[in-house]
N, C-alpha and C. Protein backbone atom coordinates (compact mmCIF):
# COMPACT_ATOMS: atom_id res chain seq x y z
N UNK A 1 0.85 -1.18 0.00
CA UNK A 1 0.00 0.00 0.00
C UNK A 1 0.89 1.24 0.00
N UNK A 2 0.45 2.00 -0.98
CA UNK A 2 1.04 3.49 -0.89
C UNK A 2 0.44 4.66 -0.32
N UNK A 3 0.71 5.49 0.09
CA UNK A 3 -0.41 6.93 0.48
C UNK A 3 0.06 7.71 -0.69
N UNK A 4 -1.28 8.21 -0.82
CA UNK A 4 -1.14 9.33 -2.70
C UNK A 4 -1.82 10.41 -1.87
N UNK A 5 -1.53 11.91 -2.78
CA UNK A 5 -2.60 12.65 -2.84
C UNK A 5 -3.56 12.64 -3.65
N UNK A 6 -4.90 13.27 -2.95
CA UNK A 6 -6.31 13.22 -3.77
C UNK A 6 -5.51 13.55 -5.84
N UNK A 7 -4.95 14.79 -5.32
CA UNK A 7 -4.52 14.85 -6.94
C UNK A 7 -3.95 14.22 -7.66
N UNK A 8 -3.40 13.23 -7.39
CA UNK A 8 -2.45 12.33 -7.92
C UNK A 8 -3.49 11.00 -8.09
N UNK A 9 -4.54 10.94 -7.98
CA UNK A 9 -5.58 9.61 -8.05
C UNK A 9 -6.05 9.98 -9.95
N UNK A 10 -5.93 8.52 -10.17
CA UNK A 10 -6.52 7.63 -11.18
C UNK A 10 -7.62 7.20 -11.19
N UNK A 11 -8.25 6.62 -12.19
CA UNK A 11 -9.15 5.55 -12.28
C UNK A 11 -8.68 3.93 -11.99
N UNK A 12 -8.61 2.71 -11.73
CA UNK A 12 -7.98 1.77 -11.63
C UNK A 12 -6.98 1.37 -10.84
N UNK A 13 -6.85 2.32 -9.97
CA UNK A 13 -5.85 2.28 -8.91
C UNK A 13 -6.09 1.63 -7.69
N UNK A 14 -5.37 0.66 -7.17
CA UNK A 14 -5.55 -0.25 -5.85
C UNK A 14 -4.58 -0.11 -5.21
N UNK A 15 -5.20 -0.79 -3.35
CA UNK A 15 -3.94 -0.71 -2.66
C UNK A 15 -3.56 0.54 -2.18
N UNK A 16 -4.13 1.78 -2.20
CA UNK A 16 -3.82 3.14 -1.90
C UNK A 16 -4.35 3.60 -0.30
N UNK A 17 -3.66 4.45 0.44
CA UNK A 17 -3.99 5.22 1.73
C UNK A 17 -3.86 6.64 1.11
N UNK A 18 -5.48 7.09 1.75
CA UNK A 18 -5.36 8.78 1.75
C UNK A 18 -5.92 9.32 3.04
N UNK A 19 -5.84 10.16 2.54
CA UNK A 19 -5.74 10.98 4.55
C UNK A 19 -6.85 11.90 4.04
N UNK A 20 -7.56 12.65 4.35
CA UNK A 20 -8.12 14.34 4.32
C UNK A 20 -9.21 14.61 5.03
N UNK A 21 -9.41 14.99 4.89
CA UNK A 21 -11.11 16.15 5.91
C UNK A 21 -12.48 15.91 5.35
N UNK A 22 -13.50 15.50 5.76
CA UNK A 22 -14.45 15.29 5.75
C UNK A 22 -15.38 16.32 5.42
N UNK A 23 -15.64 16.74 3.79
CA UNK A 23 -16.19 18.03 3.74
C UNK A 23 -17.80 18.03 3.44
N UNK A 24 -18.11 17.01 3.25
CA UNK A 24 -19.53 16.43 3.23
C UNK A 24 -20.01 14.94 3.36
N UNK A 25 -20.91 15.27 3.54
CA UNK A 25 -21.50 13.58 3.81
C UNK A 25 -22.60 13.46 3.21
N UNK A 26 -23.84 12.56 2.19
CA UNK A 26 -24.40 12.67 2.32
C UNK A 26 -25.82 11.34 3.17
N UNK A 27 -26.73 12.11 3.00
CA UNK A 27 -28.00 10.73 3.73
C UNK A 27 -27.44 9.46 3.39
N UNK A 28 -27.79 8.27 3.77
CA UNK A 28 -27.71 7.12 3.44
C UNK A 28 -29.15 6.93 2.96
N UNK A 29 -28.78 6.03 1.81
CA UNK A 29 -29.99 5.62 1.05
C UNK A 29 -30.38 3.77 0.74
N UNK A 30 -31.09 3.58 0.13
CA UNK A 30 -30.60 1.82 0.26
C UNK A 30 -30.66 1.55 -1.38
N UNK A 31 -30.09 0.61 -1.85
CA UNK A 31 -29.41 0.65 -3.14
C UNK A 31 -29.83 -0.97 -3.31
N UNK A 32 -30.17 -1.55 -4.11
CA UNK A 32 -30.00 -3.40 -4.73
C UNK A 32 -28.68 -3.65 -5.36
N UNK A 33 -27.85 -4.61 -4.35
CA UNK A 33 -26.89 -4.95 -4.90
C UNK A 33 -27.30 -6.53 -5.06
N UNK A 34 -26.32 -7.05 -5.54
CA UNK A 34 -26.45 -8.69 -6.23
C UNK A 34 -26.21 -9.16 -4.92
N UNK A 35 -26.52 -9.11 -3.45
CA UNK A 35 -26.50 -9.66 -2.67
C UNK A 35 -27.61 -9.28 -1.41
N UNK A 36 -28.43 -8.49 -2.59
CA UNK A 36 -29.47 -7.56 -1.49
C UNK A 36 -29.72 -6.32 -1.38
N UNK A 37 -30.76 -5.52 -1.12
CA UNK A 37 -30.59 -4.68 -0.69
C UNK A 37 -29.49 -3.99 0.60
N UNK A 38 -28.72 -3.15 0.30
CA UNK A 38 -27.90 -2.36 0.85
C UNK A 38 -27.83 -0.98 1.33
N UNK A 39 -27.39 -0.34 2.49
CA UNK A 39 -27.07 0.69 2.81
C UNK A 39 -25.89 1.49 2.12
N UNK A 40 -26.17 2.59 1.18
CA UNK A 40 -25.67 3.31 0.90
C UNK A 40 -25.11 4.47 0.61
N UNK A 41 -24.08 5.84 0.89
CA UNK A 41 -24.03 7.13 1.49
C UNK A 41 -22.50 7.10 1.06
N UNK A 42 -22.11 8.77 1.11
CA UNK A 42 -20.81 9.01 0.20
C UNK A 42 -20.39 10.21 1.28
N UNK A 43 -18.99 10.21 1.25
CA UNK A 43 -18.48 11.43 1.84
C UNK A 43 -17.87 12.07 0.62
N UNK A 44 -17.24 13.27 0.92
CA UNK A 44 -16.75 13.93 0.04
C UNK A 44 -15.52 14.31 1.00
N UNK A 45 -13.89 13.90 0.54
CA UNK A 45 -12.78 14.35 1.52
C UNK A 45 -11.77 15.21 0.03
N UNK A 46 -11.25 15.66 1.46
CA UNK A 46 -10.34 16.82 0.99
C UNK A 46 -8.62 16.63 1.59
N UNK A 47 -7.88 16.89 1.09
CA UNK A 47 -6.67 17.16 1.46
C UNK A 47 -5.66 18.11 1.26
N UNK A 48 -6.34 19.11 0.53
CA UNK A 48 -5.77 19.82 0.23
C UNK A 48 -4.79 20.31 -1.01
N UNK A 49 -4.66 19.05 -2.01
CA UNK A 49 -4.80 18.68 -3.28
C UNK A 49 -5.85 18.53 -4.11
N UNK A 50 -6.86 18.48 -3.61
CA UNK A 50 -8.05 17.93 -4.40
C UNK A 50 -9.14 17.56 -3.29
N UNK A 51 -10.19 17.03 -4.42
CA UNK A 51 -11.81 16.37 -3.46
C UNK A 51 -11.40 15.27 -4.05
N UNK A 52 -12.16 14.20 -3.07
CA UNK A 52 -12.65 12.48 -3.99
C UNK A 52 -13.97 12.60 -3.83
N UNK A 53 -14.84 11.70 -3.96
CA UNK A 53 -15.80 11.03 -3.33
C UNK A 53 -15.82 9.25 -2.47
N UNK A 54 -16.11 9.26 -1.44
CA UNK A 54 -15.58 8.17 -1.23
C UNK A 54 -17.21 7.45 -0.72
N UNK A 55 -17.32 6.59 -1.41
CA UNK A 55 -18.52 5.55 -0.61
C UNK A 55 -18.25 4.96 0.62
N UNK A 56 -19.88 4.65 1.28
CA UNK A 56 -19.30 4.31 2.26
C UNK A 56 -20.51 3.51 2.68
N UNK A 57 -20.18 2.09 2.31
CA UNK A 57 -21.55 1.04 2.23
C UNK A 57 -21.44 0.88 4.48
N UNK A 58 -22.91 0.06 4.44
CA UNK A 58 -23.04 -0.34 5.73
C UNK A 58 -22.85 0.68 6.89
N UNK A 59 -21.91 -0.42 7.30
CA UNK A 59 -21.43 0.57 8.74
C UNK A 59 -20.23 1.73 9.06
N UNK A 60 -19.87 1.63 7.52
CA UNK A 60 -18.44 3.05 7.26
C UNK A 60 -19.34 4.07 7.30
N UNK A 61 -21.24 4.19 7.64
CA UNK A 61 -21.87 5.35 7.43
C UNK A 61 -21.36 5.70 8.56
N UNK A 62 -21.46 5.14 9.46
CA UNK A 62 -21.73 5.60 10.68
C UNK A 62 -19.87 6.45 11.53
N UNK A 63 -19.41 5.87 10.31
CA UNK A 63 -17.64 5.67 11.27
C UNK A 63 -17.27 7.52 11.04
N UNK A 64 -17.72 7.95 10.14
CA UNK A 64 -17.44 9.46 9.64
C UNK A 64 -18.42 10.53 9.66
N UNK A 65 -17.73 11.47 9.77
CA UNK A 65 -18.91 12.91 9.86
C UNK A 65 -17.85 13.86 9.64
N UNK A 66 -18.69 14.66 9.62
CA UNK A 66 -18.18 16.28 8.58
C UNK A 66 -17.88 16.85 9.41
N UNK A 67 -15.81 17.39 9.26
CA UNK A 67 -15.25 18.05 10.00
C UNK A 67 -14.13 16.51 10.63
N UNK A 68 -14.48 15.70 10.13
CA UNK A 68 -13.38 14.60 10.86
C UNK A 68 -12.33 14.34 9.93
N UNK A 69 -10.83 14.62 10.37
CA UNK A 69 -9.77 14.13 9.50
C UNK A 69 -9.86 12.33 9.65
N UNK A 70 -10.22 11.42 8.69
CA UNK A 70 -10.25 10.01 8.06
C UNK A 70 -8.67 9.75 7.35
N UNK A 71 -8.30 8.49 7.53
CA UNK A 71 -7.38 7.71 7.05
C UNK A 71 -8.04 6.27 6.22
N UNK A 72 -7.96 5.99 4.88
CA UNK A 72 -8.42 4.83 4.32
C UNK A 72 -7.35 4.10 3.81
N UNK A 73 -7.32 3.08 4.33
CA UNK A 73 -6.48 2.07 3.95
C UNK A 73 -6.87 1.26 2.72
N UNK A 74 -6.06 0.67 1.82
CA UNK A 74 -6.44 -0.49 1.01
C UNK A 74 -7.64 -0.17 0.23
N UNK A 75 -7.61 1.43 -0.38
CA UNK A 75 -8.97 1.72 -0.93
C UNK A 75 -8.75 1.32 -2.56
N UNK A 76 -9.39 1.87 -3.86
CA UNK A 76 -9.27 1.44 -4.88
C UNK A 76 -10.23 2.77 -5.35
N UNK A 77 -9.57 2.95 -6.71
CA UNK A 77 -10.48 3.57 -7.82
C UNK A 77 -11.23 3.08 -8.64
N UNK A 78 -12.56 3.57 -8.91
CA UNK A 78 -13.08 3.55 -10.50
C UNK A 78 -13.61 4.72 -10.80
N UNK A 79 -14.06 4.24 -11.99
CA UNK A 79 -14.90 5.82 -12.47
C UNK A 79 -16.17 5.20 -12.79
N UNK A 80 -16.61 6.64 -12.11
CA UNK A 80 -18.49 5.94 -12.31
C UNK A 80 -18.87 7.10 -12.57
N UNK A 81 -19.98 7.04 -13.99
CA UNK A 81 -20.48 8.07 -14.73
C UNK A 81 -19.60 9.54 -15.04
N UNK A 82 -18.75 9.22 -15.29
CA UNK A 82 -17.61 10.24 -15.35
C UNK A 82 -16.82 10.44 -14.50
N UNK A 83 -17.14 10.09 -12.68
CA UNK A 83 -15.68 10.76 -12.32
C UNK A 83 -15.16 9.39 -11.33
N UNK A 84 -14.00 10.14 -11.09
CA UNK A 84 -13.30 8.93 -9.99
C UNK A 84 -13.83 8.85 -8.96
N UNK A 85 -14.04 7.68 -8.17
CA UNK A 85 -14.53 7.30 -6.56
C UNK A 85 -13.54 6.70 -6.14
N UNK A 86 -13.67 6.62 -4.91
CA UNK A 86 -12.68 6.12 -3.99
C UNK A 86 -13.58 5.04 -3.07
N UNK A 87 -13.65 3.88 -3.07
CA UNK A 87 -13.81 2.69 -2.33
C UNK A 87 -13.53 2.26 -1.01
N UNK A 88 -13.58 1.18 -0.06
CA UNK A 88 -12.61 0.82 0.86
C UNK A 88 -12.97 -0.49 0.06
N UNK A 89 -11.69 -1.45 -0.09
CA UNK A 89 -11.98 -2.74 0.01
C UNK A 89 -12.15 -3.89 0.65
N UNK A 90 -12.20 -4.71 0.01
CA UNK A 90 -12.74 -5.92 1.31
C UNK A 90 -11.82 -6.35 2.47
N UNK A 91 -10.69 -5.74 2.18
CA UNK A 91 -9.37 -5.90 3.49
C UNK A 91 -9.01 -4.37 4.11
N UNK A 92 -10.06 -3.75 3.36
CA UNK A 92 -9.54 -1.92 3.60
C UNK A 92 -10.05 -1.85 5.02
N UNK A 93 -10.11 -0.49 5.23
CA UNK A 93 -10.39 -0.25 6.83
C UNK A 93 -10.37 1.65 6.30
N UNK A 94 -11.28 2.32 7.69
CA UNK A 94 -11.75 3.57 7.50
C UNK A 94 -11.27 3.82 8.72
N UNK A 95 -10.64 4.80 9.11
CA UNK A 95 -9.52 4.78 10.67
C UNK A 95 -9.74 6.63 10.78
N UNK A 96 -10.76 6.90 11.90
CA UNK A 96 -11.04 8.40 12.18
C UNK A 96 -9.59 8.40 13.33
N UNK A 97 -9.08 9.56 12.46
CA UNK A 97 -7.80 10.04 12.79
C UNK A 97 -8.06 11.44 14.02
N UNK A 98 -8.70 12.23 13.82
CA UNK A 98 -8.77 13.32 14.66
C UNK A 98 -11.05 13.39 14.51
N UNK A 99 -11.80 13.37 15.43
CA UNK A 99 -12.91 13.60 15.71
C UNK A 99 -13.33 14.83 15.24
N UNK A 100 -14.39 15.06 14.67
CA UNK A 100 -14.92 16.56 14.47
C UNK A 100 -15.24 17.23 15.58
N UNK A 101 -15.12 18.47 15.76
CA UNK A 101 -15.57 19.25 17.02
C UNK A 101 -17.00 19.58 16.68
């Protein structure tokens, strides 16, 4: 695993740690995946290079809120409907680094 900045992200990229600030969140909604209906909701982080969007199925809703510096381990890119997302994967992990006030 490497740590990148937001600006330096691809499409297709695995195996990555990014760090940044929690500049939105939105509702969780529920979505049909091929294993069920699912809980689904997106943050939007920052580092100061750039924004991502990062999903955040299940219980990663609950792990973040706006104004919290986040660390993601083992995340991955794609592009969906035009832009890049940022993932956690199935060995990733979402690690609140400093709490929002």
């Amino acid at each position: 695993m490497r740590k990148i900045s937001i600006s330096e992200i691809e499409s297709g990229m695995r195996d990555l740690i990014v760090e940044g600030i929690v500049v939105e969140k939105s509702k969780p909604k529920t979505v049909q995946t091929r294993y069920g209906p699912a809980l689904l909701a997106y943050a939007i982080i920052d580092d100061g290079t750039g924004q991502i969007k990062l999903n955040l199925w299940r219980k990663q809703i609950d792990l973040v809120d706006v104004g919290s510096k986040i660390r993601v381990e083992n995340a991955f890119t794609r592009e969906f409907k035009g832009s890049i997302e940022l993932n956690v994967g199935s060995n990733g992990k979402i690690i609140v680094l400093e709490k929002a006030l």
